[in-house]
PDB file of N, CA and C in Angstrom:
ATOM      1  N   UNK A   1       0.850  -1.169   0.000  1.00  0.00           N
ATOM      2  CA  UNK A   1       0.000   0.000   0.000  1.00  0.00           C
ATOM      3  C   UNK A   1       0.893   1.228   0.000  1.00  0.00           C
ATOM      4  N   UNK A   2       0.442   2.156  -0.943  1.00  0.00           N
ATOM      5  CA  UNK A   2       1.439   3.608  -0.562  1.00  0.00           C
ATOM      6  C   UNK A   2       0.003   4.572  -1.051  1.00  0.00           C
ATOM      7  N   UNK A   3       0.475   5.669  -0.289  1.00  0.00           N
ATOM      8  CA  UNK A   3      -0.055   6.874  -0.899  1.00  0.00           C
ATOM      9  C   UNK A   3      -0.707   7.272   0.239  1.00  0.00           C
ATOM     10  N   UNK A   4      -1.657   8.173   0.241  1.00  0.00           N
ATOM     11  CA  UNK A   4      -2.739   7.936   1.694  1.00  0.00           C
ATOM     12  C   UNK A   4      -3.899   7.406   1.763  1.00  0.00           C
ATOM     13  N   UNK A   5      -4.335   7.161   2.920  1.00  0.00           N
ATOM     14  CA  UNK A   5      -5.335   6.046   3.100  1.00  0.00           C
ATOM     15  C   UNK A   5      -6.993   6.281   2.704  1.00  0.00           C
ATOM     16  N   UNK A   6      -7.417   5.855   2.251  1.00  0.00           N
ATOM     17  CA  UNK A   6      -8.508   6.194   1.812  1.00  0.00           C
ATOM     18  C   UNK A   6      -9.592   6.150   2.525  1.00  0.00           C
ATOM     19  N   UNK A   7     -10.763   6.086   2.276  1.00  0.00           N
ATOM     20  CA  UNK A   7     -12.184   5.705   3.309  1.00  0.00           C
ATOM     21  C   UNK A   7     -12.342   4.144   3.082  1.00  0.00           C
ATOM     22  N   UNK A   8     -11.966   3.443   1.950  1.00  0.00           N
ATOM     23  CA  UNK A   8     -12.168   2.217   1.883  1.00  0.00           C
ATOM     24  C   UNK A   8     -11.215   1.167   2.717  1.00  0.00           C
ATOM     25  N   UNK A   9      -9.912   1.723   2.291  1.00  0.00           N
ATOM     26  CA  UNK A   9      -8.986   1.412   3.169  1.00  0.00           C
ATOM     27  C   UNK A   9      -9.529   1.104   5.051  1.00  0.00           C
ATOM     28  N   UNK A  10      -9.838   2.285   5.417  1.00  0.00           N
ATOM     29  CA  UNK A  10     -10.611   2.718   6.815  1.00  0.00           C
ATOM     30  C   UNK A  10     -11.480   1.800   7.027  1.00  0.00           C
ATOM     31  N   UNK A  11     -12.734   1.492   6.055  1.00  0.00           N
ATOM     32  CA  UNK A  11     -13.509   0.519   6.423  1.00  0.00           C
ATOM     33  C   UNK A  11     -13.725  -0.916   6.277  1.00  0.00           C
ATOM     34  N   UNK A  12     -12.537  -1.068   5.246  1.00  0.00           N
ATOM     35  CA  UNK A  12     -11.406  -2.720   5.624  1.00  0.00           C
ATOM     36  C   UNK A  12     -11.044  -2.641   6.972  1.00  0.00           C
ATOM     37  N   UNK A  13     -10.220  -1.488   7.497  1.00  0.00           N
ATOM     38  CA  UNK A  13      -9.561  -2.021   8.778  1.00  0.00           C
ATOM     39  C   UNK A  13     -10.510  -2.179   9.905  1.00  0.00           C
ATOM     40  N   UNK A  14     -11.872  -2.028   9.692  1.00  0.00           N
ATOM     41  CA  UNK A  14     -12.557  -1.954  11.124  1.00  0.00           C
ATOM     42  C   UNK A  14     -13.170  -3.458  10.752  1.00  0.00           C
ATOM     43  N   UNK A  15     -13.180  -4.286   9.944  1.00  0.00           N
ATOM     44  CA  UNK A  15     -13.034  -5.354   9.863  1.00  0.00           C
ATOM     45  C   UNK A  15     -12.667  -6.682   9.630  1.00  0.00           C
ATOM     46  N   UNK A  16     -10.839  -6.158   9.547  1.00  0.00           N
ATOM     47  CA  UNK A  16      -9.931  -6.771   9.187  1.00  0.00           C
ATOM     48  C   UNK A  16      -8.634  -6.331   9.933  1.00  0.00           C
ATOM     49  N   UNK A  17      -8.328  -7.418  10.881  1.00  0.00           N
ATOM     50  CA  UNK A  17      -7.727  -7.169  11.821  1.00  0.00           C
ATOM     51  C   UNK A  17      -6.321  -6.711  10.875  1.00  0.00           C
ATOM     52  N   UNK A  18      -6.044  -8.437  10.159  1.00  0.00           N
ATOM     53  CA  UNK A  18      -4.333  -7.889  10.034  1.00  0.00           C
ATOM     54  C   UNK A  18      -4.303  -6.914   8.588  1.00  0.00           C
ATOM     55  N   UNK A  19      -5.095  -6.562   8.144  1.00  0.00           N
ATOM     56  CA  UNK A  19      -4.979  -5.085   6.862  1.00  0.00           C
ATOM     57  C   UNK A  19      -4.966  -4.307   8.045  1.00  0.00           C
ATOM     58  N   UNK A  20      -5.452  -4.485   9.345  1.00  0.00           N
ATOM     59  CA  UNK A  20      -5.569  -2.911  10.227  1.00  0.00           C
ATOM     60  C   UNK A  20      -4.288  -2.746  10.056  1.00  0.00           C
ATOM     61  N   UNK A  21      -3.122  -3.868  10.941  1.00  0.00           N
ATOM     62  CA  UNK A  21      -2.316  -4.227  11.929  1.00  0.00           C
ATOM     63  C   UNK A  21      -0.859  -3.561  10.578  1.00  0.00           C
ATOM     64  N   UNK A  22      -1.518  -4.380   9.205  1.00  0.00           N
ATOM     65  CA  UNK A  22      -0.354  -3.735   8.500  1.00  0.00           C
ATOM     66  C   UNK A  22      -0.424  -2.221   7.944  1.00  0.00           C
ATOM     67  N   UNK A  23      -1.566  -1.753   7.866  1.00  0.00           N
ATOM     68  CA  UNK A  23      -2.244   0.051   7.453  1.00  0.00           C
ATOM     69  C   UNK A  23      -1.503   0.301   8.573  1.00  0.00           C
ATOM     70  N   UNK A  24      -1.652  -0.087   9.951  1.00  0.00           N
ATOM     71  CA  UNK A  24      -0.564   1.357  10.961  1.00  0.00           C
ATOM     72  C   UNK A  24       0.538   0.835  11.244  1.00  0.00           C
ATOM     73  N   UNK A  25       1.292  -0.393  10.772  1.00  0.00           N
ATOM     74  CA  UNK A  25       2.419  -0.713  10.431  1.00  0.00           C
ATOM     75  C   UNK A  25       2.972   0.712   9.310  1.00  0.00           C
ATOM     76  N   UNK A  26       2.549   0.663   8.382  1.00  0.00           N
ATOM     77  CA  UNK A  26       2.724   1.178   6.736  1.00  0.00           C
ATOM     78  C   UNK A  26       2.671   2.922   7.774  1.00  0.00           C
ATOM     79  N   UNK A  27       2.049   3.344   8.048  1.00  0.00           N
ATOM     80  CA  UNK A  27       1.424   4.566   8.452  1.00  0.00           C
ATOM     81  C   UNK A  27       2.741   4.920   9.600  1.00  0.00           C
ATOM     82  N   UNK A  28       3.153   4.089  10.328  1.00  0.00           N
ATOM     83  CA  UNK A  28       4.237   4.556  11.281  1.00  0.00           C
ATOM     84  C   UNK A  28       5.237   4.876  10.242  1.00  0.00           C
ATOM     85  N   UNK A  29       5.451   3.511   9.786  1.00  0.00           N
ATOM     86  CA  UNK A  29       7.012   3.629   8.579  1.00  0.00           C
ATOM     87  C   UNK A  29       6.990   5.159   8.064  1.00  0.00           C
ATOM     88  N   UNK A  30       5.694   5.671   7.039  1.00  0.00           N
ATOM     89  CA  UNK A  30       5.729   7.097   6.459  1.00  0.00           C
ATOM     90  C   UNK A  30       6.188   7.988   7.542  1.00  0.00           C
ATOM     91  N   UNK A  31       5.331   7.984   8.831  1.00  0.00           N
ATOM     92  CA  UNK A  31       5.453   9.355   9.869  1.00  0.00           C
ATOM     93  C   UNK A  31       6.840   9.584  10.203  1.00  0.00           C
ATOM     94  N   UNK A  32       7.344   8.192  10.465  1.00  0.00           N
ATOM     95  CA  UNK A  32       8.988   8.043  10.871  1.00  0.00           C
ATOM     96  C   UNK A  32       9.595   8.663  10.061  1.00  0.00           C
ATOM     97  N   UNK A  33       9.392   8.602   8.784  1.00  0.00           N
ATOM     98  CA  UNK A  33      10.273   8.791   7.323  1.00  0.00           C
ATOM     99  C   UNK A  33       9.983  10.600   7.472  1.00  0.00           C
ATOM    100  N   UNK A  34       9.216  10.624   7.327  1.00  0.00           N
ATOM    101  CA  UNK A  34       8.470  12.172   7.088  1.00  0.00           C
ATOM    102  C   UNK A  34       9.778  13.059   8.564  1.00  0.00           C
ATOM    103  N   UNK A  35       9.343  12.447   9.802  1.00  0.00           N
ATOM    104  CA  UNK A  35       9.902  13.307  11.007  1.00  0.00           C
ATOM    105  C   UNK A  35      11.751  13.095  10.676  1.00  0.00           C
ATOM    106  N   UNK A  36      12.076  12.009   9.593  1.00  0.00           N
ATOM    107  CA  UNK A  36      13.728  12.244   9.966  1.00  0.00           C
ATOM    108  C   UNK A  36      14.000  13.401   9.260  1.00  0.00           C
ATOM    109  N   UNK A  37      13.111  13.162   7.576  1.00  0.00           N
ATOM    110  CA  UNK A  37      13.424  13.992   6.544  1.00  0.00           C
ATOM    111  C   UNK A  37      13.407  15.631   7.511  1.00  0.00           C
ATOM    112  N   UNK A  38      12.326  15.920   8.310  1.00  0.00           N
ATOM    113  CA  UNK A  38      11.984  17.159   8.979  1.00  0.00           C
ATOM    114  C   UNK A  38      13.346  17.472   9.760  1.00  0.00           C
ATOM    115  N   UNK A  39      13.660  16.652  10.107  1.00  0.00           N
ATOM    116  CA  UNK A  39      14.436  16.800  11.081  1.00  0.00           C
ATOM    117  C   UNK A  39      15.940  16.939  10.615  1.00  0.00           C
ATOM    118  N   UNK A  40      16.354  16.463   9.575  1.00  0.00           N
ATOM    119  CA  UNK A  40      17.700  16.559   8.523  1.00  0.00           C
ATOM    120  C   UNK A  40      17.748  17.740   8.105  1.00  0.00           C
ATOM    121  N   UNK A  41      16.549  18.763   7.903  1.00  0.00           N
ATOM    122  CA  UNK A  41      16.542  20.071   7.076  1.00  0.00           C
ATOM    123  C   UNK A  41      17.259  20.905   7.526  1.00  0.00           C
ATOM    124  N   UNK A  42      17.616  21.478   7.277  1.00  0.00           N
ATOM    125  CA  UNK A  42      18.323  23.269   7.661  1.00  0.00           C
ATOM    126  C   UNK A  42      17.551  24.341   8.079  1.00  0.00           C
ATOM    127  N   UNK A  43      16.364  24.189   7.496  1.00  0.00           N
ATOM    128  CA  UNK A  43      15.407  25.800   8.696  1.00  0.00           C
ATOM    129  C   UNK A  43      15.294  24.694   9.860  1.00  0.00           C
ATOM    130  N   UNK A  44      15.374  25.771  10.669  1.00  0.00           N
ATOM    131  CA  UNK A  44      14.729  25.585  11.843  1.00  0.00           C
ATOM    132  C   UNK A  44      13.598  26.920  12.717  1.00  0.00           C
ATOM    133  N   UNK A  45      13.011  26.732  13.000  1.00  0.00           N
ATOM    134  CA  UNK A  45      11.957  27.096  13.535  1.00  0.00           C
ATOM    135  C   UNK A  45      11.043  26.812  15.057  1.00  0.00           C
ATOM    136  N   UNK A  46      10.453  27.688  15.247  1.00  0.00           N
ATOM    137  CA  UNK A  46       9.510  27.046  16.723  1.00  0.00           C
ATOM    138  C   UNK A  46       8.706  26.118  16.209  1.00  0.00           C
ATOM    139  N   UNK A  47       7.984  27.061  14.620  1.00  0.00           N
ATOM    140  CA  UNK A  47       6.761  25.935  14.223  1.00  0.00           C
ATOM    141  C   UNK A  47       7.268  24.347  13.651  1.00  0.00           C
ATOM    142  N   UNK A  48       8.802  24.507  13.309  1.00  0.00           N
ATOM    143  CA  UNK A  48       8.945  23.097  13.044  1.00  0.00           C
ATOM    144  C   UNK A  48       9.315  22.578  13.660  1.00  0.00           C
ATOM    145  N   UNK A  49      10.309  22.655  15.410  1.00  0.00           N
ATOM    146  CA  UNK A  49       9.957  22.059  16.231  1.00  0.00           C
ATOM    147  C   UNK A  49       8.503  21.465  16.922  1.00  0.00           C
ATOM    148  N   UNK A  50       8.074  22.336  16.553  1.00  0.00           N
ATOM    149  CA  UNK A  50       6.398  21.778  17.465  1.00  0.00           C
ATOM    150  C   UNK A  50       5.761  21.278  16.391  1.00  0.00           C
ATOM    151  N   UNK A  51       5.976  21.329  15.497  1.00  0.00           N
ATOM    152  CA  UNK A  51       5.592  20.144  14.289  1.00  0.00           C
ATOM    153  C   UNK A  51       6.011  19.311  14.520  1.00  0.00           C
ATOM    154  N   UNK A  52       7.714  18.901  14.957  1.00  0.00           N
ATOM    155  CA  UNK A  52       8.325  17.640  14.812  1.00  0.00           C
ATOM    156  C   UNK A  52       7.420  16.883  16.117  1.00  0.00           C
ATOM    157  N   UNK A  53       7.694  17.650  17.539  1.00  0.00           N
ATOM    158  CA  UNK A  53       6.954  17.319  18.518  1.00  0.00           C
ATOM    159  C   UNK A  53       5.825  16.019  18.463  1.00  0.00           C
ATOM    160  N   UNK A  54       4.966  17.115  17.962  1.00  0.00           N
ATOM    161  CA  UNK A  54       3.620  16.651  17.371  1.00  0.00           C
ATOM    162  C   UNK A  54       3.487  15.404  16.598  1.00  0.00           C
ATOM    163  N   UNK A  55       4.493  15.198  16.091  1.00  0.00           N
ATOM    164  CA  UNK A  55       4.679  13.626  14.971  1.00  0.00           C
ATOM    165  C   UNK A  55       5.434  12.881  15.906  1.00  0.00           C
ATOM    166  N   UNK A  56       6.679  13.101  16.847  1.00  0.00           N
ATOM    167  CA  UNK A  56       6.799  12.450  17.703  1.00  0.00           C
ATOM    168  C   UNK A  56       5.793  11.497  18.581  1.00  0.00           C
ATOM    169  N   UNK A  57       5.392  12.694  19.176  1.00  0.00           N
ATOM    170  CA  UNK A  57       3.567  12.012  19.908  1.00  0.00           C
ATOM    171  C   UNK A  57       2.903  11.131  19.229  1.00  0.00           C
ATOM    172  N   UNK A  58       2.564  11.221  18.164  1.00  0.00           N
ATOM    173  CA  UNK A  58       1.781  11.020  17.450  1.00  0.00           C
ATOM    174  C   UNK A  58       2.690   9.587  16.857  1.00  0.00           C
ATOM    175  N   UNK A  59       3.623   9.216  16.549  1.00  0.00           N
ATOM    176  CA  UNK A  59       4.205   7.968  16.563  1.00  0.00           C
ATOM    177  C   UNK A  59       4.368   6.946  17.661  1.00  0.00           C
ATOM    178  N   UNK A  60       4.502   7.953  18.570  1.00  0.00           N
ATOM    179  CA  UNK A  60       4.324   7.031  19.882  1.00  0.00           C
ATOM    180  C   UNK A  60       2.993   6.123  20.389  1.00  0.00           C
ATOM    181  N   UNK A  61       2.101   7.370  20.201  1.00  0.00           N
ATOM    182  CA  UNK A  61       0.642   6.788  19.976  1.00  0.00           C
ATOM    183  C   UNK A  61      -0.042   5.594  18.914  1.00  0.00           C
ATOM    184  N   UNK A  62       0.845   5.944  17.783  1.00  0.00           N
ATOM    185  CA  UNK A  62       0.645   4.772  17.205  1.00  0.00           C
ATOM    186  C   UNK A  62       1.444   3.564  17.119  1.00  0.00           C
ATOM    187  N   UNK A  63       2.628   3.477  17.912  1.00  0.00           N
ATOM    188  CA  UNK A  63       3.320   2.140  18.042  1.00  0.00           C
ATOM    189  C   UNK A  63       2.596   1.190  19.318  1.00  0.00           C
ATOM    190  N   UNK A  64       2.258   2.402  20.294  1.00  0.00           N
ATOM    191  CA  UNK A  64       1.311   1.655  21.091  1.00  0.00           C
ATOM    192  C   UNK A  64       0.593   0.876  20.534  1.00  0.00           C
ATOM    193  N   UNK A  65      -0.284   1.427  19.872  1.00  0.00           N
ATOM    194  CA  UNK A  65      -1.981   0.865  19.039  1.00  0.00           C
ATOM    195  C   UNK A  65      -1.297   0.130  18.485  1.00  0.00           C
ATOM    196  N   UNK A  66      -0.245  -0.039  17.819  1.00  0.00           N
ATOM    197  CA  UNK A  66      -0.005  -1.131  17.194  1.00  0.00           C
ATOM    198  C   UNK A  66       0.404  -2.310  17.807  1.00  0.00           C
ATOM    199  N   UNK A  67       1.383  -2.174  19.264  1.00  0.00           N
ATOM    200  CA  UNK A  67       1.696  -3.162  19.548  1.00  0.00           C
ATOM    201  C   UNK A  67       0.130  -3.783  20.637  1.00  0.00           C
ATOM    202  N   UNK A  68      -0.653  -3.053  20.550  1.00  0.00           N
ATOM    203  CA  UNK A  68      -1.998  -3.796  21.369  1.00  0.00           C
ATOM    204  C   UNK A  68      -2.543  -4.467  20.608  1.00  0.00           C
ATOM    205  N   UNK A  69      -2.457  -4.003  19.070  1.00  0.00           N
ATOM    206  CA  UNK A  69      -3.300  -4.602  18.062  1.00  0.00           C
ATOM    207  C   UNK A  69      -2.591  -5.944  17.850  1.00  0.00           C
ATOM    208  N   UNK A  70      -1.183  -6.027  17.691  1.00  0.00           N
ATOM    209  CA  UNK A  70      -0.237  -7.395  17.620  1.00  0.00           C
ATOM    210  C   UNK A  70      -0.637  -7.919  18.780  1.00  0.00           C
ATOM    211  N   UNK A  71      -1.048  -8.031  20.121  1.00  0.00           N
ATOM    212  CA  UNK A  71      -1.246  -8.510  21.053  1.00  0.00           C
ATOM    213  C   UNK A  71      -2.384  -9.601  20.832  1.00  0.00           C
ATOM    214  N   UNK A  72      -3.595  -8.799  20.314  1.00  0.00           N
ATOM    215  CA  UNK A  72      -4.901  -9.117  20.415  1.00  0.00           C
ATOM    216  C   UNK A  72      -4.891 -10.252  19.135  1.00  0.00           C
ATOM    217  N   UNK A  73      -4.396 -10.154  17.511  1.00  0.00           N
ATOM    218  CA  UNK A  73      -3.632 -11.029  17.151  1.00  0.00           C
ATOM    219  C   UNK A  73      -2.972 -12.212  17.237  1.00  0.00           C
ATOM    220  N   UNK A  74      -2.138 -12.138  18.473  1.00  0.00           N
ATOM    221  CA  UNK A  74      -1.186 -13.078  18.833  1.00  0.00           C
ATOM    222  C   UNK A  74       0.022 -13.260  17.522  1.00  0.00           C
ATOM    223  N   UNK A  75       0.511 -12.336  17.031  1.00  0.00           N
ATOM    224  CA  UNK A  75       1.420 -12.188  16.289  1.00  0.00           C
ATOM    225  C   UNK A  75       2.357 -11.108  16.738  1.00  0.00           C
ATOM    226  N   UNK A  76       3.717 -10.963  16.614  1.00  0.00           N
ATOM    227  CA  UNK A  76       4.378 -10.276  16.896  1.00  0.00           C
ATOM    228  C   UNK A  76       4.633  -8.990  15.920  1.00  0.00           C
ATOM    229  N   UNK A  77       4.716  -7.823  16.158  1.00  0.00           N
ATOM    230  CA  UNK A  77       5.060  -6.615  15.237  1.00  0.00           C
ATOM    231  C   UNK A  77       6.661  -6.769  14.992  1.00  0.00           C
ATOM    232  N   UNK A  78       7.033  -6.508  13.937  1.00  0.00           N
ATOM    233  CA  UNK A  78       8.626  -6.422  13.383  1.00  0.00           C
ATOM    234  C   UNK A  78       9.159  -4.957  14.206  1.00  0.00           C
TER     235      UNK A  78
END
């Protein structure tokens, strides 16, 4: 899967565990990718610190969900 996620996408995952499990697999990989590229740049800023912030959080939040979702599964996340 690449690109962004669609509504169909969305309403596979509410009934399909492992398309969920790999959609916020796929979805961390981008955010990660997105916050190094941010973070390699040369401006710096308040707003792109608290942008980076914000995707920080926001990865964290979703490795959680992910590793609950691998739980409930019984498969392990890579």
């Amino acid at each position: 899967m690449s690109g962004l996620v669609t509504e169909d996408d969305l309403a596979r995952a509410r009934t399909d565990a492992v398309f969920r499990q790999q959609l916020m697999a796929e979805s961390l990989d981008r955010l990660l990718n997105l916050l190094n590229h941010m973070r390699r740049e040369t401006e710096e800023s308040p707003e792109r610190a608290e942008q980076i912030r914000e995707g920080v959080d926001l990865a964290v939040k979703l490795a959680d969900r992910l590793q609950i979702e691998s739980g409930k599964s019984g498969t392990r996340a890579a």
